[in-house]
PDB file of N, CA and C in Angstrom:
ATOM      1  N   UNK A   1     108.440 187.726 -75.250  1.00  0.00           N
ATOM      2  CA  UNK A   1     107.354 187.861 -74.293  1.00  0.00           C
ATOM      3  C   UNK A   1     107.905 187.578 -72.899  1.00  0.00           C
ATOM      4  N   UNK A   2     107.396 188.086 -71.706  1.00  0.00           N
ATOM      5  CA  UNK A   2     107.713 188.323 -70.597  1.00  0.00           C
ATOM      6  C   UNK A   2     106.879 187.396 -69.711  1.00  0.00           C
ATOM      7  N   UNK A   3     106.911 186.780 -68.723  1.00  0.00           N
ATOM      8  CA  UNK A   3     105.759 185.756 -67.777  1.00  0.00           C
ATOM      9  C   UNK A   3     106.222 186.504 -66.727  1.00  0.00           C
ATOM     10  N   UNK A   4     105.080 186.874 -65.264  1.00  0.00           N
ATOM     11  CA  UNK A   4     105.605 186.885 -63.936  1.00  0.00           C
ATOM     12  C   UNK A   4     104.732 185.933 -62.931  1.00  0.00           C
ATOM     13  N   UNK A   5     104.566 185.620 -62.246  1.00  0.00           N
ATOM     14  CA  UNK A   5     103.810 185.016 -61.419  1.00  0.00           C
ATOM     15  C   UNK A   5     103.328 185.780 -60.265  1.00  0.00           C
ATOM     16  N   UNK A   6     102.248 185.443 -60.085  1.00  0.00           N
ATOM     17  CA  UNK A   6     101.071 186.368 -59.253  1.00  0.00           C
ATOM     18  C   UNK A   6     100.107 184.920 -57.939  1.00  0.00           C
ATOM     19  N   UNK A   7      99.353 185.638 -57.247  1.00  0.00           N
ATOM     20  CA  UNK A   7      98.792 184.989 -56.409  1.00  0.00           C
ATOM     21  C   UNK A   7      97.241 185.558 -56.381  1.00  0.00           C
ATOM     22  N   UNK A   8      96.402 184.998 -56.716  1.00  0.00           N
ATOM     23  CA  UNK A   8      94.667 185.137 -56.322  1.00  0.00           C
ATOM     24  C   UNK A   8      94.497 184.841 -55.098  1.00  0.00           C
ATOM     25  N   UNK A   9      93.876 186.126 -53.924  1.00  0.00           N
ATOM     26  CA  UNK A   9      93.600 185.833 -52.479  1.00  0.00           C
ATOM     27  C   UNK A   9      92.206 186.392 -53.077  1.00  0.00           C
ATOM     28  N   UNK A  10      91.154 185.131 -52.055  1.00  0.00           N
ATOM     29  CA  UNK A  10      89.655 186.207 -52.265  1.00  0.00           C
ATOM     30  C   UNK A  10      89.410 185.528 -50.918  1.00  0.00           C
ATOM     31  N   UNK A  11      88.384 186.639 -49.784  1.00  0.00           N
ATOM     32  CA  UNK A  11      88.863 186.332 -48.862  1.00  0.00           C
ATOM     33  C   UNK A  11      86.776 186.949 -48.459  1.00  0.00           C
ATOM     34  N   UNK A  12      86.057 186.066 -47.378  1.00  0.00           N
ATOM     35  CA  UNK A  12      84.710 187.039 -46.975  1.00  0.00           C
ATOM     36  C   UNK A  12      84.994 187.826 -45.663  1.00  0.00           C
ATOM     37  N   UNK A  13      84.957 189.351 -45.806  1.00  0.00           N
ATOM     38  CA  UNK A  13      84.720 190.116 -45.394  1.00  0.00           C
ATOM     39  C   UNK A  13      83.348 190.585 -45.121  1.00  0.00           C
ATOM     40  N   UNK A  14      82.924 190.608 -43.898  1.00  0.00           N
ATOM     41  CA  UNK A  14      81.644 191.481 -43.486  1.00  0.00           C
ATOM     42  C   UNK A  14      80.476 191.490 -44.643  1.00  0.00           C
ATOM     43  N   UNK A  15      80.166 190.279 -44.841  1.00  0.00           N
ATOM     44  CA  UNK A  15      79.248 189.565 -45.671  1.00  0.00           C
ATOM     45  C   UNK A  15      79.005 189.567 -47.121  1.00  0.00           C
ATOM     46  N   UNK A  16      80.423 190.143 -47.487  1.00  0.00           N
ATOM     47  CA  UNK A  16      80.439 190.752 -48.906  1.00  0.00           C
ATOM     48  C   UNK A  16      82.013 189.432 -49.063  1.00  0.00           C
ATOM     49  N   UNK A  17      82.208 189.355 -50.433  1.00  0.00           N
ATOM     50  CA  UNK A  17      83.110 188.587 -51.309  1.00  0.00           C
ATOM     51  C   UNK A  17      84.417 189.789 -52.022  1.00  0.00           C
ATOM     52  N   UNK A  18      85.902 189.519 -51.279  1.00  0.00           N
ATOM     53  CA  UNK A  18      86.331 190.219 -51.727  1.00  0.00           C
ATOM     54  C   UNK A  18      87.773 189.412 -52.508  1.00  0.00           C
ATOM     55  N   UNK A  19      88.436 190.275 -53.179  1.00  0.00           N
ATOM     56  CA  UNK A  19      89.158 189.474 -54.020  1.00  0.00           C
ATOM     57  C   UNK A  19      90.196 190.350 -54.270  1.00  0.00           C
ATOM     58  N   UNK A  20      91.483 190.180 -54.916  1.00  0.00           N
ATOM     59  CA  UNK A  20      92.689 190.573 -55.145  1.00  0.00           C
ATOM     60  C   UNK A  20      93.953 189.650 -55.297  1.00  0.00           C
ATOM     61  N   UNK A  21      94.264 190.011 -56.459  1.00  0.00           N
ATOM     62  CA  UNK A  21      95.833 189.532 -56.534  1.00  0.00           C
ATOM     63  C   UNK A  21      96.807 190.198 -56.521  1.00  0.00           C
ATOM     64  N   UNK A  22      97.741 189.588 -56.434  1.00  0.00           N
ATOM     65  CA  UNK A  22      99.389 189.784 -56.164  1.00  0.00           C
ATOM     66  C   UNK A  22     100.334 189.650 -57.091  1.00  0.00           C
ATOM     67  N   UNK A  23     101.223 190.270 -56.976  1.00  0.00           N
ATOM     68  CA  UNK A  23     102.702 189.925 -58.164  1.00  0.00           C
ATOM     69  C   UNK A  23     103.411 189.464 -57.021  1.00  0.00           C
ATOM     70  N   UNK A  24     104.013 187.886 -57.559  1.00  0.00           N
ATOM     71  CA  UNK A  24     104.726 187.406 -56.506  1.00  0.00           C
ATOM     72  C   UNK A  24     106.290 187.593 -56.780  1.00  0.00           C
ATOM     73  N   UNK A  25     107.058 188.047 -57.863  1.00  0.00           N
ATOM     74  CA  UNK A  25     107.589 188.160 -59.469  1.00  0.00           C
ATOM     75  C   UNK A  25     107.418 189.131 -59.611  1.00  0.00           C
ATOM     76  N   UNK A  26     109.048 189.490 -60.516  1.00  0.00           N
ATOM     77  CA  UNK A  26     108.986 190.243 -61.447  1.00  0.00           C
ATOM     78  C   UNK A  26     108.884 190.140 -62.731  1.00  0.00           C
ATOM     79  N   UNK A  27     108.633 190.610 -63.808  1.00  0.00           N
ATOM     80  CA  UNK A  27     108.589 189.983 -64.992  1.00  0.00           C
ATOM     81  C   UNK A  27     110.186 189.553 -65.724  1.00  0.00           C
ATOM     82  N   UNK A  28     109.928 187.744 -66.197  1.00  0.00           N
ATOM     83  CA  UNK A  28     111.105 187.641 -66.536  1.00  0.00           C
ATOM     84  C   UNK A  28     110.882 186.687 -68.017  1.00  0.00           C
ATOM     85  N   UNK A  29     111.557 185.706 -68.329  1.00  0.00           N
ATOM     86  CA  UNK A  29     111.481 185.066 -69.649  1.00  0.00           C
ATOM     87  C   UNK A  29     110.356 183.620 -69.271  1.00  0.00           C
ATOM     88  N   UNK A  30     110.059 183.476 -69.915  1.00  0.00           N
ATOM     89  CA  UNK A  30     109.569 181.891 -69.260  1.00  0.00           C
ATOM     90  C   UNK A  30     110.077 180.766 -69.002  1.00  0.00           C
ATOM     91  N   UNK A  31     110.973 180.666 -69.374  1.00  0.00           N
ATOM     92  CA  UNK A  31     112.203 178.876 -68.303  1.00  0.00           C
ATOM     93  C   UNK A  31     111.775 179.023 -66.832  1.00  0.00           C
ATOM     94  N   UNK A  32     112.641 180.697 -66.475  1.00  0.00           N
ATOM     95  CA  UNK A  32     112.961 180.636 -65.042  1.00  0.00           C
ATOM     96  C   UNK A  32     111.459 181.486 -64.500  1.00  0.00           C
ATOM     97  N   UNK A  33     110.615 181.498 -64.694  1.00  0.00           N
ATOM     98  CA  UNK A  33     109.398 181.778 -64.730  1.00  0.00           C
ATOM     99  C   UNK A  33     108.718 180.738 -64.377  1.00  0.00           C
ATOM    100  N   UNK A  34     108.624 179.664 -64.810  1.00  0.00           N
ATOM    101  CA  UNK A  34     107.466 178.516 -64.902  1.00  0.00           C
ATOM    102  C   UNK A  34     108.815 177.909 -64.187  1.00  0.00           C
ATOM    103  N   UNK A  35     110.043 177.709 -63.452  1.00  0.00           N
ATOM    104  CA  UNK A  35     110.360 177.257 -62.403  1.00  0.00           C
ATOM    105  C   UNK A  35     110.435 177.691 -60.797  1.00  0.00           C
ATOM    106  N   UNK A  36     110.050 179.363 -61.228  1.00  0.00           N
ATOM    107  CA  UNK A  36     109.892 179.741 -59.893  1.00  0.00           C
ATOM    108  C   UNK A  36     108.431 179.067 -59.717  1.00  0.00           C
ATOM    109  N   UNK A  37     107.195 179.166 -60.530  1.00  0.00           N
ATOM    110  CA  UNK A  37     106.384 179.048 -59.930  1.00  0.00           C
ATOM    111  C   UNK A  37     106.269 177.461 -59.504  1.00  0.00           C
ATOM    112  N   UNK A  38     106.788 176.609 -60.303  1.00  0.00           N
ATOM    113  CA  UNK A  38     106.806 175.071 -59.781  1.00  0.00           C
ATOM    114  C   UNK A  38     107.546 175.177 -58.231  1.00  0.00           C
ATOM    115  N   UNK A  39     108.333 176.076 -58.130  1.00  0.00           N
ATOM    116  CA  UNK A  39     109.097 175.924 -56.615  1.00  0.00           C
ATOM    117  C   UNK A  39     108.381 176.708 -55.435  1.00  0.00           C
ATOM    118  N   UNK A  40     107.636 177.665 -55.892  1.00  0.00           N
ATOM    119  CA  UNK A  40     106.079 177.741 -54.978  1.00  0.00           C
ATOM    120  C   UNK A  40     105.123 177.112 -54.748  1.00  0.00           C
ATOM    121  N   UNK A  41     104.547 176.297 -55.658  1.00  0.00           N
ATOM    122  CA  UNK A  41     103.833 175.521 -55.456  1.00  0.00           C
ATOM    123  C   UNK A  41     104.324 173.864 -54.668  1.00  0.00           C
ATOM    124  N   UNK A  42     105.639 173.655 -54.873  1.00  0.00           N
ATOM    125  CA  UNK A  42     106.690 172.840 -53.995  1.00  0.00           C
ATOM    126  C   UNK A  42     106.143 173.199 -52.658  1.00  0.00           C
ATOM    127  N   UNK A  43     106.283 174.345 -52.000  1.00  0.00           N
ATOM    128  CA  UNK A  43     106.742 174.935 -50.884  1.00  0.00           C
ATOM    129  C   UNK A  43     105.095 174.944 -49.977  1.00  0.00           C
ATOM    130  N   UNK A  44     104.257 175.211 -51.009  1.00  0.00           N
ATOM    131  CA  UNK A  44     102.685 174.454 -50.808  1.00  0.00           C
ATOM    132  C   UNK A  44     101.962 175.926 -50.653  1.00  0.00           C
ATOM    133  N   UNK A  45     102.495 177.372 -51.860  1.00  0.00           N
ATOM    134  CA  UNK A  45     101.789 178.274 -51.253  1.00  0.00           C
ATOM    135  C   UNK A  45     100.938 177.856 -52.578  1.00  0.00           C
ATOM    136  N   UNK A  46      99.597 178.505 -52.629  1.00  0.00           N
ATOM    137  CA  UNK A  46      98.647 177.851 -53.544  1.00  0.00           C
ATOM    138  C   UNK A  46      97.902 179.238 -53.962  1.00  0.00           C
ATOM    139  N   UNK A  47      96.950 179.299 -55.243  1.00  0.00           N
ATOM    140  CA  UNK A  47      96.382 180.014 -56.055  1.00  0.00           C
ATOM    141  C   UNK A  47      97.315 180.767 -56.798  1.00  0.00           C
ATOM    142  N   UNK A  48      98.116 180.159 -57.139  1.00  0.00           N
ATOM    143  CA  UNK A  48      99.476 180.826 -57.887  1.00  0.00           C
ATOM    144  C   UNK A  48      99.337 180.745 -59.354  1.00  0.00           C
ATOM    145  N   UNK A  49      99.459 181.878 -60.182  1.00  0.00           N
ATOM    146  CA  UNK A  49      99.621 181.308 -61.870  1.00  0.00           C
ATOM    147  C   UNK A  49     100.466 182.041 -62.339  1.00  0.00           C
ATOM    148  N   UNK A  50     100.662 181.960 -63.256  1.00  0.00           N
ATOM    149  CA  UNK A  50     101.813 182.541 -64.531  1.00  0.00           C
ATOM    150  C   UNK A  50     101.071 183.537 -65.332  1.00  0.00           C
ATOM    151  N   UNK A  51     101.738 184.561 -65.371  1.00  0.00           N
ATOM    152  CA  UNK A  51     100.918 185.282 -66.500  1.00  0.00           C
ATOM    153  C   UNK A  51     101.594 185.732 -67.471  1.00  0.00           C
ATOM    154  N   UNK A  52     100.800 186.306 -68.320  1.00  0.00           N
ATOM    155  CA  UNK A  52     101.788 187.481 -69.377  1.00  0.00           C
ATOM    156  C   UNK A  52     101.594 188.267 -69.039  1.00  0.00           C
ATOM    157  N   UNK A  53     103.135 188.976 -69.341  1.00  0.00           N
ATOM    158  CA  UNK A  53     103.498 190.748 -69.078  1.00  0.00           C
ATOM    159  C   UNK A  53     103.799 190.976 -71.052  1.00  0.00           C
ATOM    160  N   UNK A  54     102.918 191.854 -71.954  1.00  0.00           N
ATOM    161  CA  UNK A  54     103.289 191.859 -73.178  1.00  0.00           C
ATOM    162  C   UNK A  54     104.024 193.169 -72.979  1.00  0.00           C
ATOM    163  N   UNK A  55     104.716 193.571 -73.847  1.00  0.00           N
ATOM    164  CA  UNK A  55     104.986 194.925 -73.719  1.00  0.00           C
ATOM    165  C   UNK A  55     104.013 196.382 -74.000  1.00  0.00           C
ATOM    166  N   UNK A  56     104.219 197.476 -73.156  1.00  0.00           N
ATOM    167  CA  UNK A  56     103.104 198.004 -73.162  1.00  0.00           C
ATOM    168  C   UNK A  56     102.143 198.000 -71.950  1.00  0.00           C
ATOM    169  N   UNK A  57     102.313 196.850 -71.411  1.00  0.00           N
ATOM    170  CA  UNK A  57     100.873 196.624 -70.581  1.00  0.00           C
ATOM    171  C   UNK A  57     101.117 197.136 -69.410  1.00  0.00           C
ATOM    172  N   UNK A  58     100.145 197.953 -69.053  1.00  0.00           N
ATOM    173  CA  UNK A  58     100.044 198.460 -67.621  1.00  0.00           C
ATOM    174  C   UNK A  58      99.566 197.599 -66.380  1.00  0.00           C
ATOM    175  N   UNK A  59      98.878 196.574 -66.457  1.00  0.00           N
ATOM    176  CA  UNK A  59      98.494 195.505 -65.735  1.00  0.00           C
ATOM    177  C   UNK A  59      99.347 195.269 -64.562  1.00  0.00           C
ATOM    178  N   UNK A  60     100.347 194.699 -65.039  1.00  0.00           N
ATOM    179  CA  UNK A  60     101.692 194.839 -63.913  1.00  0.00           C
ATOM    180  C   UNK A  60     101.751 195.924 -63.205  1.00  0.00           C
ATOM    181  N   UNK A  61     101.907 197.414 -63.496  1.00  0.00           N
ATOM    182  CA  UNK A  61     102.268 198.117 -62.724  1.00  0.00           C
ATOM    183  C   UNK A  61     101.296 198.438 -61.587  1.00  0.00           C
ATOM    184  N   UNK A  62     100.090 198.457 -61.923  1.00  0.00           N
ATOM    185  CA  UNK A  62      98.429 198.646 -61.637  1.00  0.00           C
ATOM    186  C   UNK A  62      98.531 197.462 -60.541  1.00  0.00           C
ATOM    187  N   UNK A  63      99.156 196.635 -60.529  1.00  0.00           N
ATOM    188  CA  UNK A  63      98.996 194.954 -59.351  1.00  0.00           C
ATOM    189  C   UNK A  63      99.976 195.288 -58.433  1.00  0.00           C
ATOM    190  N   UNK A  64     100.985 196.233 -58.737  1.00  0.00           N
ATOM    191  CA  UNK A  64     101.493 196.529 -57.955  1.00  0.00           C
ATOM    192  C   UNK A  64     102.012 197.563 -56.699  1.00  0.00           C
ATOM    193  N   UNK A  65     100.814 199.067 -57.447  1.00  0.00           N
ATOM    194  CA  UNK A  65     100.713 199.905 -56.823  1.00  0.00           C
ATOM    195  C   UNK A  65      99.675 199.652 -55.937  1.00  0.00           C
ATOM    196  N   UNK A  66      98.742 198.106 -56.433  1.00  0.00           N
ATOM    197  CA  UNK A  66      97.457 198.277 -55.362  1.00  0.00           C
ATOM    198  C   UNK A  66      98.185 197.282 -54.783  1.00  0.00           C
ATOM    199  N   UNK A  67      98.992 196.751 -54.509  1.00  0.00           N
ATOM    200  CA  UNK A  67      99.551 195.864 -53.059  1.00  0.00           C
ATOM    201  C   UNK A  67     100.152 196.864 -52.049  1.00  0.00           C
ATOM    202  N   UNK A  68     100.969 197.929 -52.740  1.00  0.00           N
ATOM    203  CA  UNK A  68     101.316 198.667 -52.207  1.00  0.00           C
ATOM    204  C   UNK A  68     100.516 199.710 -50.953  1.00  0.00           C
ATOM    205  N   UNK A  69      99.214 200.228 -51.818  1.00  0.00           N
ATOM    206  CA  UNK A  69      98.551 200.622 -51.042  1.00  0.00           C
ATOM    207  C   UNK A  69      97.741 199.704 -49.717  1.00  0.00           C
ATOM    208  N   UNK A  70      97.626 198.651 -50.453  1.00  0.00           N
ATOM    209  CA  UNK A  70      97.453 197.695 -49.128  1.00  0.00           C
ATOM    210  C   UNK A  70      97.938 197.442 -48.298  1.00  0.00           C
ATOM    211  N   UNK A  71      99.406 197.299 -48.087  1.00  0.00           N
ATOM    212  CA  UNK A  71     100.110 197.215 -47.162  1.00  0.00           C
ATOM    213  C   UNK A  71     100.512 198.707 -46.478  1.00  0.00           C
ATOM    214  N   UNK A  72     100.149 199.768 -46.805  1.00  0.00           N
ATOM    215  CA  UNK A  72     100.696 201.142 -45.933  1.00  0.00           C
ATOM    216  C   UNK A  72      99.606 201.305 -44.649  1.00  0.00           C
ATOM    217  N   UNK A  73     100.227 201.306 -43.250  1.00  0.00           N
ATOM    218  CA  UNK A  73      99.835 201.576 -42.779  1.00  0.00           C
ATOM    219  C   UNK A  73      99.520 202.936 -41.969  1.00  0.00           C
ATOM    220  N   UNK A  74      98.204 202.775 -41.395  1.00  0.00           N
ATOM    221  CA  UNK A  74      97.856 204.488 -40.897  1.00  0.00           C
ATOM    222  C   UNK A  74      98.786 204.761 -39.541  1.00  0.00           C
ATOM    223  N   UNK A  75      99.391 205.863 -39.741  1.00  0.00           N
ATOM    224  CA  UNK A  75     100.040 206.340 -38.974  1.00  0.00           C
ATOM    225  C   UNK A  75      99.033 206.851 -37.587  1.00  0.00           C
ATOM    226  N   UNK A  76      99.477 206.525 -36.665  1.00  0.00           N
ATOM    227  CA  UNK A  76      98.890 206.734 -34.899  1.00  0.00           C
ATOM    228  C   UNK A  76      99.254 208.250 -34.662  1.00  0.00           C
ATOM    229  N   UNK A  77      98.034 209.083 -34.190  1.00  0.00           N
ATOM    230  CA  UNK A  77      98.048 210.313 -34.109  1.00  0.00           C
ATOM    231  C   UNK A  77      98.139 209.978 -32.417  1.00  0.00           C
ATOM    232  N   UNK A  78      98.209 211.976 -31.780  1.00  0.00           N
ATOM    233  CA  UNK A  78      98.371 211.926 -30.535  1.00  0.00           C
ATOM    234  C   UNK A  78      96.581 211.302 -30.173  1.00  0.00           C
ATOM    235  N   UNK A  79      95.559 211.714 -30.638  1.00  0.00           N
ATOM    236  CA  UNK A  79      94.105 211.234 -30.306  1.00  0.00           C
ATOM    237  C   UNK A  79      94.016 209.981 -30.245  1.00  0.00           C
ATOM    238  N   UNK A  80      94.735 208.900 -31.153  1.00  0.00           N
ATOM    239  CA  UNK A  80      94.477 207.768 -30.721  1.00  0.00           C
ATOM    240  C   UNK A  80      95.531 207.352 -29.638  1.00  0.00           C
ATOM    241  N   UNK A  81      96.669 207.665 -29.329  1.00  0.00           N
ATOM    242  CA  UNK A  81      97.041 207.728 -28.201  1.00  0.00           C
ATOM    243  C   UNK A  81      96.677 207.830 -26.859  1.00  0.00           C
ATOM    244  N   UNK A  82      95.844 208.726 -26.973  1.00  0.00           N
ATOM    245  CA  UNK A  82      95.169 209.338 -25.434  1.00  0.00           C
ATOM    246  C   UNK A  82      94.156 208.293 -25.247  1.00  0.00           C
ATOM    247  N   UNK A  83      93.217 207.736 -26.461  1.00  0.00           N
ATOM    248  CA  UNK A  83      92.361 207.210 -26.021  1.00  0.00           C
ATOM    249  C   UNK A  83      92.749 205.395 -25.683  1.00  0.00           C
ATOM    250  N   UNK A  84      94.004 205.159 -26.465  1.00  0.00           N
ATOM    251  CA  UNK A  84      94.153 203.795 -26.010  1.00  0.00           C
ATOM    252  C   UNK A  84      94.787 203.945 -24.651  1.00  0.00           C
ATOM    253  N   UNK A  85      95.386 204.680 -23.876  1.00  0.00           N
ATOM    254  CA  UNK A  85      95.674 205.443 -22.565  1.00  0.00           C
ATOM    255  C   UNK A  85      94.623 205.339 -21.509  1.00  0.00           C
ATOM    256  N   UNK A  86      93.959 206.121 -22.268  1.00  0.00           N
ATOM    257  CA  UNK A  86      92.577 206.409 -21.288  1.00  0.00           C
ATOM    258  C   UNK A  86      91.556 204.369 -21.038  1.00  0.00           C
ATOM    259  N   UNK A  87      91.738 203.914 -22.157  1.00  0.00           N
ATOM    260  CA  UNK A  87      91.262 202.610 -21.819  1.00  0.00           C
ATOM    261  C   UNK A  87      92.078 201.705 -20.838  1.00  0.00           C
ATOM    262  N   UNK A  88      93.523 202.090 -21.140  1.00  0.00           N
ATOM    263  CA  UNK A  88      93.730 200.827 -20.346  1.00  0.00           C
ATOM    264  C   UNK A  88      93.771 201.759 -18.737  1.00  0.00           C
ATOM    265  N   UNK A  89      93.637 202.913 -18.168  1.00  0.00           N
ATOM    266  CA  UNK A  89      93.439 202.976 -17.213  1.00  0.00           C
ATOM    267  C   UNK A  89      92.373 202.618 -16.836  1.00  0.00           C
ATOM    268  N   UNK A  90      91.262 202.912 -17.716  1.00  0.00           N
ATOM    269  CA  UNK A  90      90.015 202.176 -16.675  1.00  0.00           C
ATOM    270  C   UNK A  90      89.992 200.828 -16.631  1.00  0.00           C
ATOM    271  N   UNK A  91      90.631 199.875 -17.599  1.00  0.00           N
ATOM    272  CA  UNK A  91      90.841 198.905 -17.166  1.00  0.00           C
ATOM    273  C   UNK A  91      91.588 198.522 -16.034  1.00  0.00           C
ATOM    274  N   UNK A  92      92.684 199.231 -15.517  1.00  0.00           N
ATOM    275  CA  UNK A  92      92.990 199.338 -14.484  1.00  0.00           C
ATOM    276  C   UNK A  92      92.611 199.150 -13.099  1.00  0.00           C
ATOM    277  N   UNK A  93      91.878 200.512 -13.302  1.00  0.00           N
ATOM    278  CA  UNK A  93      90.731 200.597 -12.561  1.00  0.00           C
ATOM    279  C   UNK A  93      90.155 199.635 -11.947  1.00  0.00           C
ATOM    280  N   UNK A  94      88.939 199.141 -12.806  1.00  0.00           N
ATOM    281  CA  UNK A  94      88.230 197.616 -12.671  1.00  0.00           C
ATOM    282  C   UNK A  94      88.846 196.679 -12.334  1.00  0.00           C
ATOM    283  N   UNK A  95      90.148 196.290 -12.531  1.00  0.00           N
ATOM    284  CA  UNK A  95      90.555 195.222 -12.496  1.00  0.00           C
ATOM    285  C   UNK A  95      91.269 195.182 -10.869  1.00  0.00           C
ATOM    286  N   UNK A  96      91.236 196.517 -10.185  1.00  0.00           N
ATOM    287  CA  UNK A  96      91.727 196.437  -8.896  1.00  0.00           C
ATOM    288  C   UNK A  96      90.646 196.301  -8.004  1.00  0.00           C
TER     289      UNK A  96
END
């Protein structure tokens, strides 16, 4: 059997309750498993646990394509260009 360690963030957004975890880990044996996570929790990052990875399980991969998508950011077109442009001249403006 396989353990990796993960992180629970739940966080309020715009009056709603939102939630998601993390793979902090890759999946490995459990010794050096249940010592990485004692050396995170050392370090004082918190909501951390151990899990199982059985074989088969898609879980893992699924935790990790949605971090992924979380972190990609939207690429800046020429439109938002012009318009962060166009603001700071009128700030300009005003401010003279």
């Amino acid at each position: 059997m396989q353990y990796y360690v993960s992180k629970t963030t739940v966080q309020f957004k715009g009056g709603k309750v939102e939630g998601y975890e993390e793979v902090l880990t890759k999946p490995d044996k459990l010794k050096p498993t249940k010592e990485m996570l004692r050396r995170m929790r050392a370090i004082g990052i918190e909501n951390v646990h151990l899990c199982e990875h059985p074989k088969n399980s898609r879980r893992y991969g699924k935790l990790v394509r949605a971090a992924t998508v979380r972190r990609k950011e939207v690429k800046m077109t020429k439109a938002d260009v012009a318009e962060i442009v166009e603001q700071f001249e009128k700030d300009q403006e005003s401010s003279n």
